[in-house]
N, C-alpha and C. Protein backbone atom coordinates (compact mmCIF):
# COMPACT_ATOMS: atom_id res chain seq x y z
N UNK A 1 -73.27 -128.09 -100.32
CA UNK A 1 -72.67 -127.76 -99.04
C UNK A 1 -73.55 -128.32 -97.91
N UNK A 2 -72.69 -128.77 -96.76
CA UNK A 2 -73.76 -129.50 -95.68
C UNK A 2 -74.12 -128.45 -94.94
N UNK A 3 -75.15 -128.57 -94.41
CA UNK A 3 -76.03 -127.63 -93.21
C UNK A 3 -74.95 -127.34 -92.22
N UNK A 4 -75.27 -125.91 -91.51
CA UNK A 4 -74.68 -125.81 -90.80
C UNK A 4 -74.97 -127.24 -89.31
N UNK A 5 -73.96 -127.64 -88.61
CA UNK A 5 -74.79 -128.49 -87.61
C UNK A 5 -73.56 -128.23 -86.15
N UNK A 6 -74.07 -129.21 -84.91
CA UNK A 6 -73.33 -128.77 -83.62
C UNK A 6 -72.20 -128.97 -83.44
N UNK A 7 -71.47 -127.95 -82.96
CA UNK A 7 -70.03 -127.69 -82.86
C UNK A 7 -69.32 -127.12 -83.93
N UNK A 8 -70.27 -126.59 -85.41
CA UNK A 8 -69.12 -125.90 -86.32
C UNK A 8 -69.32 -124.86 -85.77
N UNK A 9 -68.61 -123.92 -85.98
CA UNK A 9 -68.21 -121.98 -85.86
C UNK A 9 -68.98 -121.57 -86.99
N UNK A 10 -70.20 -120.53 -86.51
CA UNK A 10 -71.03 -119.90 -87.65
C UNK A 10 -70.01 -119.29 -88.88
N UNK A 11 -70.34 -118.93 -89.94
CA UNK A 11 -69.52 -118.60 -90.90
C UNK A 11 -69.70 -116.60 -90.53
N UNK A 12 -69.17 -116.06 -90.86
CA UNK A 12 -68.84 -114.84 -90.45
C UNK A 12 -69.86 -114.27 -91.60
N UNK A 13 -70.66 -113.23 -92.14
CA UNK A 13 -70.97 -113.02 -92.95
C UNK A 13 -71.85 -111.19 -92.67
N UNK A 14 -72.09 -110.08 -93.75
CA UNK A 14 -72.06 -109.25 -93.46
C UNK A 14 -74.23 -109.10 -93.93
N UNK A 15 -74.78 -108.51 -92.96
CA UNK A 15 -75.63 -108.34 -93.11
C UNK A 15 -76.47 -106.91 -92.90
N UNK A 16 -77.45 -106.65 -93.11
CA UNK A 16 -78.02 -104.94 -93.18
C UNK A 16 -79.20 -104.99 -92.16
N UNK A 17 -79.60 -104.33 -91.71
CA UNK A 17 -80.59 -103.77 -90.85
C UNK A 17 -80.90 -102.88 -90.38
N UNK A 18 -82.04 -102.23 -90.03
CA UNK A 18 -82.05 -100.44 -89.71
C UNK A 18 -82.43 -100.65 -88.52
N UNK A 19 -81.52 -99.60 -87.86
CA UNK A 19 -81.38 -99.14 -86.85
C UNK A 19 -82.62 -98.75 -85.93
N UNK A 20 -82.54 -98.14 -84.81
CA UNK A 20 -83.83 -97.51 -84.40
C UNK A 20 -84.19 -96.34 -84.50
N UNK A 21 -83.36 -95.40 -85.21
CA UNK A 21 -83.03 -93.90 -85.71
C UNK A 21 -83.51 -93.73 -86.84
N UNK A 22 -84.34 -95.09 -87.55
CA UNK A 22 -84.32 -95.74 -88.83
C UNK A 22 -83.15 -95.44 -89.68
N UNK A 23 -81.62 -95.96 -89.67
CA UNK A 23 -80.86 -95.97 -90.71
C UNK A 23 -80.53 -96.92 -90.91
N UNK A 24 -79.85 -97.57 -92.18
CA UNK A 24 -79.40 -98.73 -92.50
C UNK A 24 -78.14 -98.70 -91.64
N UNK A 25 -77.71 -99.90 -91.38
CA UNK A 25 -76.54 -100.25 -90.69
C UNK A 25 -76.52 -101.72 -91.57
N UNK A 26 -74.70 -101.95 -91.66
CA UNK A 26 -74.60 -103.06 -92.47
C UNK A 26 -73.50 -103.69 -90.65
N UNK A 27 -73.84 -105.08 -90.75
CA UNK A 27 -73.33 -105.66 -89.26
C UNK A 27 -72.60 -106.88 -89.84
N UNK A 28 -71.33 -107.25 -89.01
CA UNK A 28 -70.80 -108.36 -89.15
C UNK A 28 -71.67 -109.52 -88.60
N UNK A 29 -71.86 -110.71 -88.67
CA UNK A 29 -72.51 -112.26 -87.45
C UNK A 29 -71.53 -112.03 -86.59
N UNK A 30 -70.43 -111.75 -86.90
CA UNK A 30 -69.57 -112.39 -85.63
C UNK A 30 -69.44 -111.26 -84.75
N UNK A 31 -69.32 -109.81 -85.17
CA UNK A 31 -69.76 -109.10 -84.13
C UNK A 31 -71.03 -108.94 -83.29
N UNK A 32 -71.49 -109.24 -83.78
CA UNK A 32 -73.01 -109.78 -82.92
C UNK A 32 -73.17 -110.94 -81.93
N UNK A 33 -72.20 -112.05 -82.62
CA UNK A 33 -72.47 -113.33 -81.68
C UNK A 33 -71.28 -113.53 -81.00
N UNK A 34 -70.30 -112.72 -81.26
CA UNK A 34 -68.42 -113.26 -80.70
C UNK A 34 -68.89 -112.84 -78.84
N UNK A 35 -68.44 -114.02 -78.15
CA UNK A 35 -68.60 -113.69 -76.64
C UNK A 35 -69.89 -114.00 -75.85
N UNK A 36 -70.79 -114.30 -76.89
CA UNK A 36 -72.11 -114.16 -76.66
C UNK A 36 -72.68 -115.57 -76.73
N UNK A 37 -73.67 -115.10 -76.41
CA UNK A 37 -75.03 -116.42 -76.35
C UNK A 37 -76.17 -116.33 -77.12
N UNK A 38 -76.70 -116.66 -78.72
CA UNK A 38 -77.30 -116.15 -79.28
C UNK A 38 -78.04 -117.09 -79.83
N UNK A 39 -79.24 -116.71 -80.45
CA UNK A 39 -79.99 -117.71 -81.08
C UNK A 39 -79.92 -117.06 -82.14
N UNK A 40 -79.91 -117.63 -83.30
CA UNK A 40 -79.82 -117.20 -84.79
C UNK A 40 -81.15 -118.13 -85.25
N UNK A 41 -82.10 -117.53 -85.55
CA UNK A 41 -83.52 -117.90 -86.44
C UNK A 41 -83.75 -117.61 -87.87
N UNK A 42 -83.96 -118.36 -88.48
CA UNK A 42 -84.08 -118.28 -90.04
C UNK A 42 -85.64 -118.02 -90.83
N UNK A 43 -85.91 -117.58 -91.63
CA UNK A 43 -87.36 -118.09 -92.06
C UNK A 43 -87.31 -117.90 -93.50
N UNK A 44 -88.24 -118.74 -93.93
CA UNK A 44 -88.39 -118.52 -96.23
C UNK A 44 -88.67 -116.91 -96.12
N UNK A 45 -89.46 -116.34 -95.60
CA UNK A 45 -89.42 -115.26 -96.24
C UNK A 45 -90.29 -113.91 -95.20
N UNK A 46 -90.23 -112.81 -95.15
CA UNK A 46 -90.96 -111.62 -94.94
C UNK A 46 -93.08 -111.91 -94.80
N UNK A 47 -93.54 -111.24 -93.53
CA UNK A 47 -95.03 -110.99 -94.09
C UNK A 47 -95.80 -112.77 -95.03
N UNK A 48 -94.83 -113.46 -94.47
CA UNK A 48 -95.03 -114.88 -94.80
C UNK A 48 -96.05 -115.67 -93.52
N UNK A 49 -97.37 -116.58 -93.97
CA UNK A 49 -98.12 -116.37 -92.90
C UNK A 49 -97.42 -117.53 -91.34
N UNK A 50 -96.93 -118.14 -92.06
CA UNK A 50 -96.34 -119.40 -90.91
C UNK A 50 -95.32 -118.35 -90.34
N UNK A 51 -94.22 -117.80 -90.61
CA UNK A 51 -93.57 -116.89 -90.27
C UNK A 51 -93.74 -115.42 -89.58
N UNK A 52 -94.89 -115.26 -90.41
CA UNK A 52 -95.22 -113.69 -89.47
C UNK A 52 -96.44 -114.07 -88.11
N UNK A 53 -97.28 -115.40 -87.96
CA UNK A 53 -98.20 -115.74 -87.11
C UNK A 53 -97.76 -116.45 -86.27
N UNK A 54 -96.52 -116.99 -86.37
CA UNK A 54 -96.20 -118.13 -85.31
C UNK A 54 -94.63 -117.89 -85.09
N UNK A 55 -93.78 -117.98 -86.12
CA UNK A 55 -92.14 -118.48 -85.53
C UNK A 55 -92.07 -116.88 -84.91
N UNK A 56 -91.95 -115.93 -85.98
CA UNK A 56 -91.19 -114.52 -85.17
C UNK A 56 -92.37 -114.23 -84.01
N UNK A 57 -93.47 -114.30 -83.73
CA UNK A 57 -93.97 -113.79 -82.62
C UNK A 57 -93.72 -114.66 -81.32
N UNK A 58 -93.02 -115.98 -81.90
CA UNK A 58 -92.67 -116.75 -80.40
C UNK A 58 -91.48 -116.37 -79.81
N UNK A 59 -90.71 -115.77 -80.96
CA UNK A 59 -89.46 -115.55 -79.96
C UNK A 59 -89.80 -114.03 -79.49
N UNK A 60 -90.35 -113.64 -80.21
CA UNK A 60 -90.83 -111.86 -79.59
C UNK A 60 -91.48 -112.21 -78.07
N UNK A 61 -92.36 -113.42 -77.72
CA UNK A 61 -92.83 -113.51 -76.27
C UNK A 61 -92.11 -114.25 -75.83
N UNK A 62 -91.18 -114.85 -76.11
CA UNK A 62 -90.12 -115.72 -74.75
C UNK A 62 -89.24 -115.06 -75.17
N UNK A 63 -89.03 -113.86 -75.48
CA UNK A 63 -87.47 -113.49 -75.33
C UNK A 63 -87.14 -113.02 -74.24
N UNK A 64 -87.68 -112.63 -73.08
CA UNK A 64 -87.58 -112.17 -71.66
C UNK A 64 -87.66 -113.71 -70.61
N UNK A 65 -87.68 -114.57 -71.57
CA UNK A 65 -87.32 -115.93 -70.64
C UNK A 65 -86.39 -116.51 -71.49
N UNK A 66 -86.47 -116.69 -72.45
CA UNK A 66 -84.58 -117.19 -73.55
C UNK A 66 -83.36 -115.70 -72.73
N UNK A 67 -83.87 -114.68 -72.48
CA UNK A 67 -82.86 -113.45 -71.72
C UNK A 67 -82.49 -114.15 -70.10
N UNK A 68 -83.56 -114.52 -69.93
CA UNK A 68 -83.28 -115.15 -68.30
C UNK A 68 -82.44 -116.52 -68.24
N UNK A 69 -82.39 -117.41 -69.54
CA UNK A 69 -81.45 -118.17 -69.44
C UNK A 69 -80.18 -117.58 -69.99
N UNK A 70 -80.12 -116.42 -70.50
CA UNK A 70 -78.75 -115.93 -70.94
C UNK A 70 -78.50 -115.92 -72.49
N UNK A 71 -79.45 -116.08 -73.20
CA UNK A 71 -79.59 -115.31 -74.55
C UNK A 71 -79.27 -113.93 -74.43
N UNK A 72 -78.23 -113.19 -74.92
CA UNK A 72 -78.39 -111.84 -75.09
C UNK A 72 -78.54 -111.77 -76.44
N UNK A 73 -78.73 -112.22 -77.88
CA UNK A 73 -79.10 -111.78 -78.58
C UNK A 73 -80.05 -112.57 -79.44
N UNK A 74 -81.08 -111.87 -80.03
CA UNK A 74 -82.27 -112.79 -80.85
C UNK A 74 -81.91 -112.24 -82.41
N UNK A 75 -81.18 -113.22 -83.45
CA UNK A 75 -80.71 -112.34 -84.29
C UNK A 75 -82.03 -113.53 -85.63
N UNK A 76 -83.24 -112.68 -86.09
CA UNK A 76 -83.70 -113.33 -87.06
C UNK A 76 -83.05 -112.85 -88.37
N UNK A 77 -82.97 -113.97 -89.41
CA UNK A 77 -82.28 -113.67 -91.21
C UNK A 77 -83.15 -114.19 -91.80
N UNK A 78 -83.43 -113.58 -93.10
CA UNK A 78 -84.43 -113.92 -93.76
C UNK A 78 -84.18 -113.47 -95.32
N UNK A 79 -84.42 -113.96 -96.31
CA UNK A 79 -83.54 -113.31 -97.63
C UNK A 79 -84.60 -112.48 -98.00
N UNK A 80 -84.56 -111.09 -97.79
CA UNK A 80 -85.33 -110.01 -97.88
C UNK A 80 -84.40 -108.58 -97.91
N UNK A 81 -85.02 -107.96 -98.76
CA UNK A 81 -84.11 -107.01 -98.57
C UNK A 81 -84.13 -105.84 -97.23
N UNK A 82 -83.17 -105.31 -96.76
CA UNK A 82 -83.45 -104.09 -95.72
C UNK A 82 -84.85 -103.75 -95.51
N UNK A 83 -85.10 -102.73 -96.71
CA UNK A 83 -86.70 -101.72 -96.46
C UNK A 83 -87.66 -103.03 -95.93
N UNK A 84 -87.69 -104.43 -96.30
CA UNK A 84 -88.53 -105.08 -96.11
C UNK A 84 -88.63 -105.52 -94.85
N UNK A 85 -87.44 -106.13 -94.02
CA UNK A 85 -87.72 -106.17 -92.91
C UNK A 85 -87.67 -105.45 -92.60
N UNK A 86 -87.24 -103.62 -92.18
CA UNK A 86 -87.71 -102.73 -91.22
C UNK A 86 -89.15 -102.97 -91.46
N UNK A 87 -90.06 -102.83 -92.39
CA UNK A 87 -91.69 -102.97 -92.71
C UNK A 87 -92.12 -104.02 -91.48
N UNK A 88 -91.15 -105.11 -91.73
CA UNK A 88 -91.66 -105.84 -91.28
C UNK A 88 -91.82 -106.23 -89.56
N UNK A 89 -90.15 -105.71 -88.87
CA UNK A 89 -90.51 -105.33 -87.61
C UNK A 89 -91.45 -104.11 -87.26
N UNK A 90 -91.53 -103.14 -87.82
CA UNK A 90 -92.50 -102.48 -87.57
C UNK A 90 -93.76 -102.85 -87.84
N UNK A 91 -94.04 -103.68 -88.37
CA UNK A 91 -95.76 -104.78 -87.87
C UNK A 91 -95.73 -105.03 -86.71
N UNK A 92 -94.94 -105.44 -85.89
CA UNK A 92 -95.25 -106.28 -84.53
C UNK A 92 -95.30 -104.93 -83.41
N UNK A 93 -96.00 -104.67 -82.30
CA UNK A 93 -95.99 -103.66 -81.60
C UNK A 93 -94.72 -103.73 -80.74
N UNK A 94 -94.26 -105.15 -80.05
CA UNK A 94 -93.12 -104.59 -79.69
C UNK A 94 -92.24 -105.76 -80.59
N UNK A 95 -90.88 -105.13 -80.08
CA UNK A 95 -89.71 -106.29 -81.48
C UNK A 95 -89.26 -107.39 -79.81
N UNK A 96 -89.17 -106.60 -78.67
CA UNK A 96 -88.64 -107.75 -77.78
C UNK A 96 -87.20 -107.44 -78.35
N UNK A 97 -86.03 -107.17 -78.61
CA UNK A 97 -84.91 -107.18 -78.84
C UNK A 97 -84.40 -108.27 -79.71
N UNK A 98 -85.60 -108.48 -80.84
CA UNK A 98 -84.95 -109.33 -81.97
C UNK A 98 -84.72 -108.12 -82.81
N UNK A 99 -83.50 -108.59 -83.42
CA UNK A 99 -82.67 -108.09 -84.50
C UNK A 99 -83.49 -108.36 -85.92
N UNK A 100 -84.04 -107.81 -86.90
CA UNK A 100 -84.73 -107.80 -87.75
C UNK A 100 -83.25 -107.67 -89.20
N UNK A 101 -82.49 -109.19 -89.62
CA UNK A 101 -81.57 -108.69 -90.25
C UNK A 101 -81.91 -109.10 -91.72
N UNK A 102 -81.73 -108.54 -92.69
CA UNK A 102 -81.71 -108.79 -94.16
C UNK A 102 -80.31 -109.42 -94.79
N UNK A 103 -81.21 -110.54 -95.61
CA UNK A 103 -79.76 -111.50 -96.54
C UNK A 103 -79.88 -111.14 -97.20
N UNK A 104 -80.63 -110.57 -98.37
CA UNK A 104 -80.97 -110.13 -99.41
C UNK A 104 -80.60 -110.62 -100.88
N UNK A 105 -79.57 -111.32 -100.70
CA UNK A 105 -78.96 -112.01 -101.75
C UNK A 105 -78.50 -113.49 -101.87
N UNK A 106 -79.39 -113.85 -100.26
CA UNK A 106 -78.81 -115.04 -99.62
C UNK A 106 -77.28 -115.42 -99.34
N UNK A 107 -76.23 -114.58 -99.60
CA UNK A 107 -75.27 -115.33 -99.30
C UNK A 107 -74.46 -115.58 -98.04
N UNK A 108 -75.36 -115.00 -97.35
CA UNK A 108 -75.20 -115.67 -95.21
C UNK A 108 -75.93 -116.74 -95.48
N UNK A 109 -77.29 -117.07 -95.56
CA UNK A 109 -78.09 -118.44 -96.25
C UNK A 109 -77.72 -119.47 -96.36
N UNK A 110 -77.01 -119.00 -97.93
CA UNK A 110 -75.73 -119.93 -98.31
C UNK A 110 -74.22 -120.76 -97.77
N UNK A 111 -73.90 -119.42 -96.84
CA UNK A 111 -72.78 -120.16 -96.15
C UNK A 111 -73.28 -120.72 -94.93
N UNK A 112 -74.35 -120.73 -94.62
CA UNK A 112 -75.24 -121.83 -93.54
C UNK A 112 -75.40 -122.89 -94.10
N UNK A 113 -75.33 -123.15 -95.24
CA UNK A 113 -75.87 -124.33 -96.28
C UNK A 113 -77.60 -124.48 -95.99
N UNK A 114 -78.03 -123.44 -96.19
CA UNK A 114 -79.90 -123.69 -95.47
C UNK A 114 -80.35 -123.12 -96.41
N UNK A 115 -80.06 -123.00 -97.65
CA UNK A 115 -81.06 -121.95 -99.18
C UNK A 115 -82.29 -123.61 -98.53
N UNK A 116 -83.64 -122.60 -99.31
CA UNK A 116 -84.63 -123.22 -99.81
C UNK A 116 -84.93 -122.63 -100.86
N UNK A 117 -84.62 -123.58 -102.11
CA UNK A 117 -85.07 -123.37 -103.24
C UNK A 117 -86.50 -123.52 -103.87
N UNK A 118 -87.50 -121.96 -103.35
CA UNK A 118 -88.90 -122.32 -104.14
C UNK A 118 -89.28 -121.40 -105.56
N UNK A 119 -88.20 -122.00 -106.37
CA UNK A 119 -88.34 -121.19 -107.87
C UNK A 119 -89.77 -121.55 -108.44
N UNK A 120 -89.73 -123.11 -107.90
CA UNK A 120 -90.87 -123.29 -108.89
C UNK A 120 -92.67 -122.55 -108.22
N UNK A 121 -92.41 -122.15 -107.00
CA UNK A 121 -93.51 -121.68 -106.56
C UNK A 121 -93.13 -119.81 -107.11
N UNK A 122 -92.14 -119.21 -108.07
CA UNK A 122 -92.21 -118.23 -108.19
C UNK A 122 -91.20 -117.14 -106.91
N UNK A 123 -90.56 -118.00 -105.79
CA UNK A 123 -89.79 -117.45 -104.83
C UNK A 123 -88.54 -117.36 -104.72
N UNK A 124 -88.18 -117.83 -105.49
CA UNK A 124 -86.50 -117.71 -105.99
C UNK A 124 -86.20 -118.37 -104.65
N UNK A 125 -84.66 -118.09 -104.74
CA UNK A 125 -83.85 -118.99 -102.94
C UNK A 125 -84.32 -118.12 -101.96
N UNK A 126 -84.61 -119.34 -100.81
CA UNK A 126 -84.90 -118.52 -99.47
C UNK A 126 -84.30 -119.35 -98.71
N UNK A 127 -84.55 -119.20 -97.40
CA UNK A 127 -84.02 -119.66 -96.20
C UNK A 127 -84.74 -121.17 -95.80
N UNK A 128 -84.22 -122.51 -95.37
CA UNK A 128 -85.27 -122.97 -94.41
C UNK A 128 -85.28 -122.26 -93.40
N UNK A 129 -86.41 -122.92 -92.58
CA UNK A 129 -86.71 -122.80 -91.43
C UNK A 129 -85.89 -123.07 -90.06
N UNK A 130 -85.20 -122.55 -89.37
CA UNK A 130 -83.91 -123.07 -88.59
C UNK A 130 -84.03 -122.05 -87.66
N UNK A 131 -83.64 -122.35 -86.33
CA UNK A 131 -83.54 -121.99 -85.15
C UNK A 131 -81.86 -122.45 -84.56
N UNK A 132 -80.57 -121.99 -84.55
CA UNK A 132 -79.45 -122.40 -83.64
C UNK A 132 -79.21 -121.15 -82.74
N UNK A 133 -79.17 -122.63 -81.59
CA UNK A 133 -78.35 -121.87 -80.21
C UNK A 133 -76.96 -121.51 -80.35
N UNK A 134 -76.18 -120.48 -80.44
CA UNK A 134 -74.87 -120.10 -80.67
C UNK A 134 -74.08 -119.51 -79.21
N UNK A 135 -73.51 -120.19 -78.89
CA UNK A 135 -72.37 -119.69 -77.68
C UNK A 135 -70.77 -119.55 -78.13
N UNK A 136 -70.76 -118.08 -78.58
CA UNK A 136 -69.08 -117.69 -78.77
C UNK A 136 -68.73 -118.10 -79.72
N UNK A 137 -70.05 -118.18 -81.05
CA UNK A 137 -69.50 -118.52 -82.14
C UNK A 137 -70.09 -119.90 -82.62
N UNK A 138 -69.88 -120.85 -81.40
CA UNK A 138 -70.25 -122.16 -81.66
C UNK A 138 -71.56 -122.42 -81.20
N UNK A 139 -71.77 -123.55 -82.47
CA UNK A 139 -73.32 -123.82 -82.62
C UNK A 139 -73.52 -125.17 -81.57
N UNK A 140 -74.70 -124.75 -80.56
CA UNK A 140 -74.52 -125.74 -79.67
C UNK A 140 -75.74 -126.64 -79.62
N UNK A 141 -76.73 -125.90 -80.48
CA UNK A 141 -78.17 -126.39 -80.45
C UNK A 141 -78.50 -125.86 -82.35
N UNK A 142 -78.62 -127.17 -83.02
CA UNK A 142 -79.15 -126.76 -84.80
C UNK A 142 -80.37 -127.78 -84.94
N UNK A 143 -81.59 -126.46 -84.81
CA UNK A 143 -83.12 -126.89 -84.71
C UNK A 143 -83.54 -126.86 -86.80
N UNK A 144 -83.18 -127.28 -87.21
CA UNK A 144 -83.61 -127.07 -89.21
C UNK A 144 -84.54 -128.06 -89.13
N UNK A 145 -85.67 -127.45 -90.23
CA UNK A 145 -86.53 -127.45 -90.49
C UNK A 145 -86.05 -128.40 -91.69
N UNK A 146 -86.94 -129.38 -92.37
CA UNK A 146 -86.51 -130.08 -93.71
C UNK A 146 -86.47 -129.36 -94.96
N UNK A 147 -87.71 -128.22 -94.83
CA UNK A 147 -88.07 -127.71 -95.80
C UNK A 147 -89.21 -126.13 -95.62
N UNK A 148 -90.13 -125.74 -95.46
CA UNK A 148 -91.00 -124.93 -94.81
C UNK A 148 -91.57 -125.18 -93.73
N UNK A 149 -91.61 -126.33 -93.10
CA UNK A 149 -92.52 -126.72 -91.85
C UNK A 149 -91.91 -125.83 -91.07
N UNK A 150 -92.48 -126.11 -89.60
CA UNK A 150 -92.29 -125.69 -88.76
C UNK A 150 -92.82 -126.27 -87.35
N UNK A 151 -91.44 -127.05 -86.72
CA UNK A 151 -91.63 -128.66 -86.34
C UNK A 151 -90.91 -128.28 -84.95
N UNK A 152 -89.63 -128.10 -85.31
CA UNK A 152 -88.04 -127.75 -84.22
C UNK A 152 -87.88 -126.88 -84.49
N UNK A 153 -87.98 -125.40 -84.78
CA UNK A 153 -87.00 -124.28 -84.96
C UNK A 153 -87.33 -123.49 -83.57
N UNK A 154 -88.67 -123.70 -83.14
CA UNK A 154 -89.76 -122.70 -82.57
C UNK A 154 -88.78 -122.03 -81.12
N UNK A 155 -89.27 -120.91 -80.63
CA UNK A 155 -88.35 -120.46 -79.57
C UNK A 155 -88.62 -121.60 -78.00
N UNK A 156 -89.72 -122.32 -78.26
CA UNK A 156 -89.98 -123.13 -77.11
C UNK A 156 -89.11 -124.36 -77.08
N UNK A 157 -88.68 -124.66 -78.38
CA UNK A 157 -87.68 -125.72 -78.87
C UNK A 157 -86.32 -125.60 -78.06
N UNK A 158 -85.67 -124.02 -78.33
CA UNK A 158 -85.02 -123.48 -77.86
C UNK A 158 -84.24 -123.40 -76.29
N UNK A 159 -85.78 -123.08 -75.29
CA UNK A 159 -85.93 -122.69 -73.91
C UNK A 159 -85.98 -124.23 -73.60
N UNK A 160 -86.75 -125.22 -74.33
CA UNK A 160 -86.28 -126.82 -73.73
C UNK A 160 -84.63 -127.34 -73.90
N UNK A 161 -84.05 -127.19 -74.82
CA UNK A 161 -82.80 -126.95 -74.92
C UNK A 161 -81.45 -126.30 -73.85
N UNK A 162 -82.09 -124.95 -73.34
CA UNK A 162 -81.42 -124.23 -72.50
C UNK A 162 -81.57 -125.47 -70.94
């Protein structure tokens, strides 16, 4: 399947995340992004060091300037299950109004066409690395990564974009 890229319509897909009450909530993409202006961020995995030191803490500090260009939502996916990302937003002191969502089985991932397959490192499918700007569904900005780097996804990638 080809990568998602600019101008397709994200694929609709159902994902989990806990709340701030801590409960699970299971969420549609498209109720999240329908109407909206959103950046959808990807990463291989949870408590991962390129991922937990650099991509999610950049959009956690420009998200009050990606908000000033009219981002209302910061939605990160990551193939992890629920309990793992709540763990895992609760590492950072503040979240900044990113959405901490679980694929868990990859198959939002999948209908992105963005699996990274690291079986042989012992990681089963994960995500690349990807950053898209989404307005009303449509993808207007697709920052992917080749593979784990982390080159174009970054939230500064993003705010040059806007």
């Amino acid at each position: 399947m080809a990568p998602i890229a600019v101008n397709d319509v994200i694929p609709d897909g159902t994902l989990a995340y806990f709340d701030e009450n801590d409960e699970m909530k299971q969420v549609s993409v498209h109720s999240l992004a329908a109407g909206k202006k959103v950046v959808i961020f990807g990463v291989p995995g949870a408590f991962t060091p390129t991922c937990s030191m650099k991509h999610v803490p950049g959009f956690i500090e420009k998200s009050e300037e990606l908000k000033a260009k009219g981002v209302e939502e910061l939605l990160l996916i990551s193939v992890n299950d629920p309990f793992v990302m709540k763990a895992w937003r609760k590492s950072y002191p503040e979240t900044k109004n990113v959405k901490f969502l679980a694929d868990g089985s990859a198959s939002y991932t999948h209908a992105l066409g963005l699996e990274l397959d690291l079986n042989e490192k012992g990681l089963g499918i994960r995500s690349r690395r990807f950053a898209l700007l989404v307005d009303n569904l449509k993808v207007v900005v697709a920052n992917i990564e080749s593979g784990g780097e982390f080159t174009v996804s970054s939230a500064d990638e993003i705010l040059a974009a806007l």
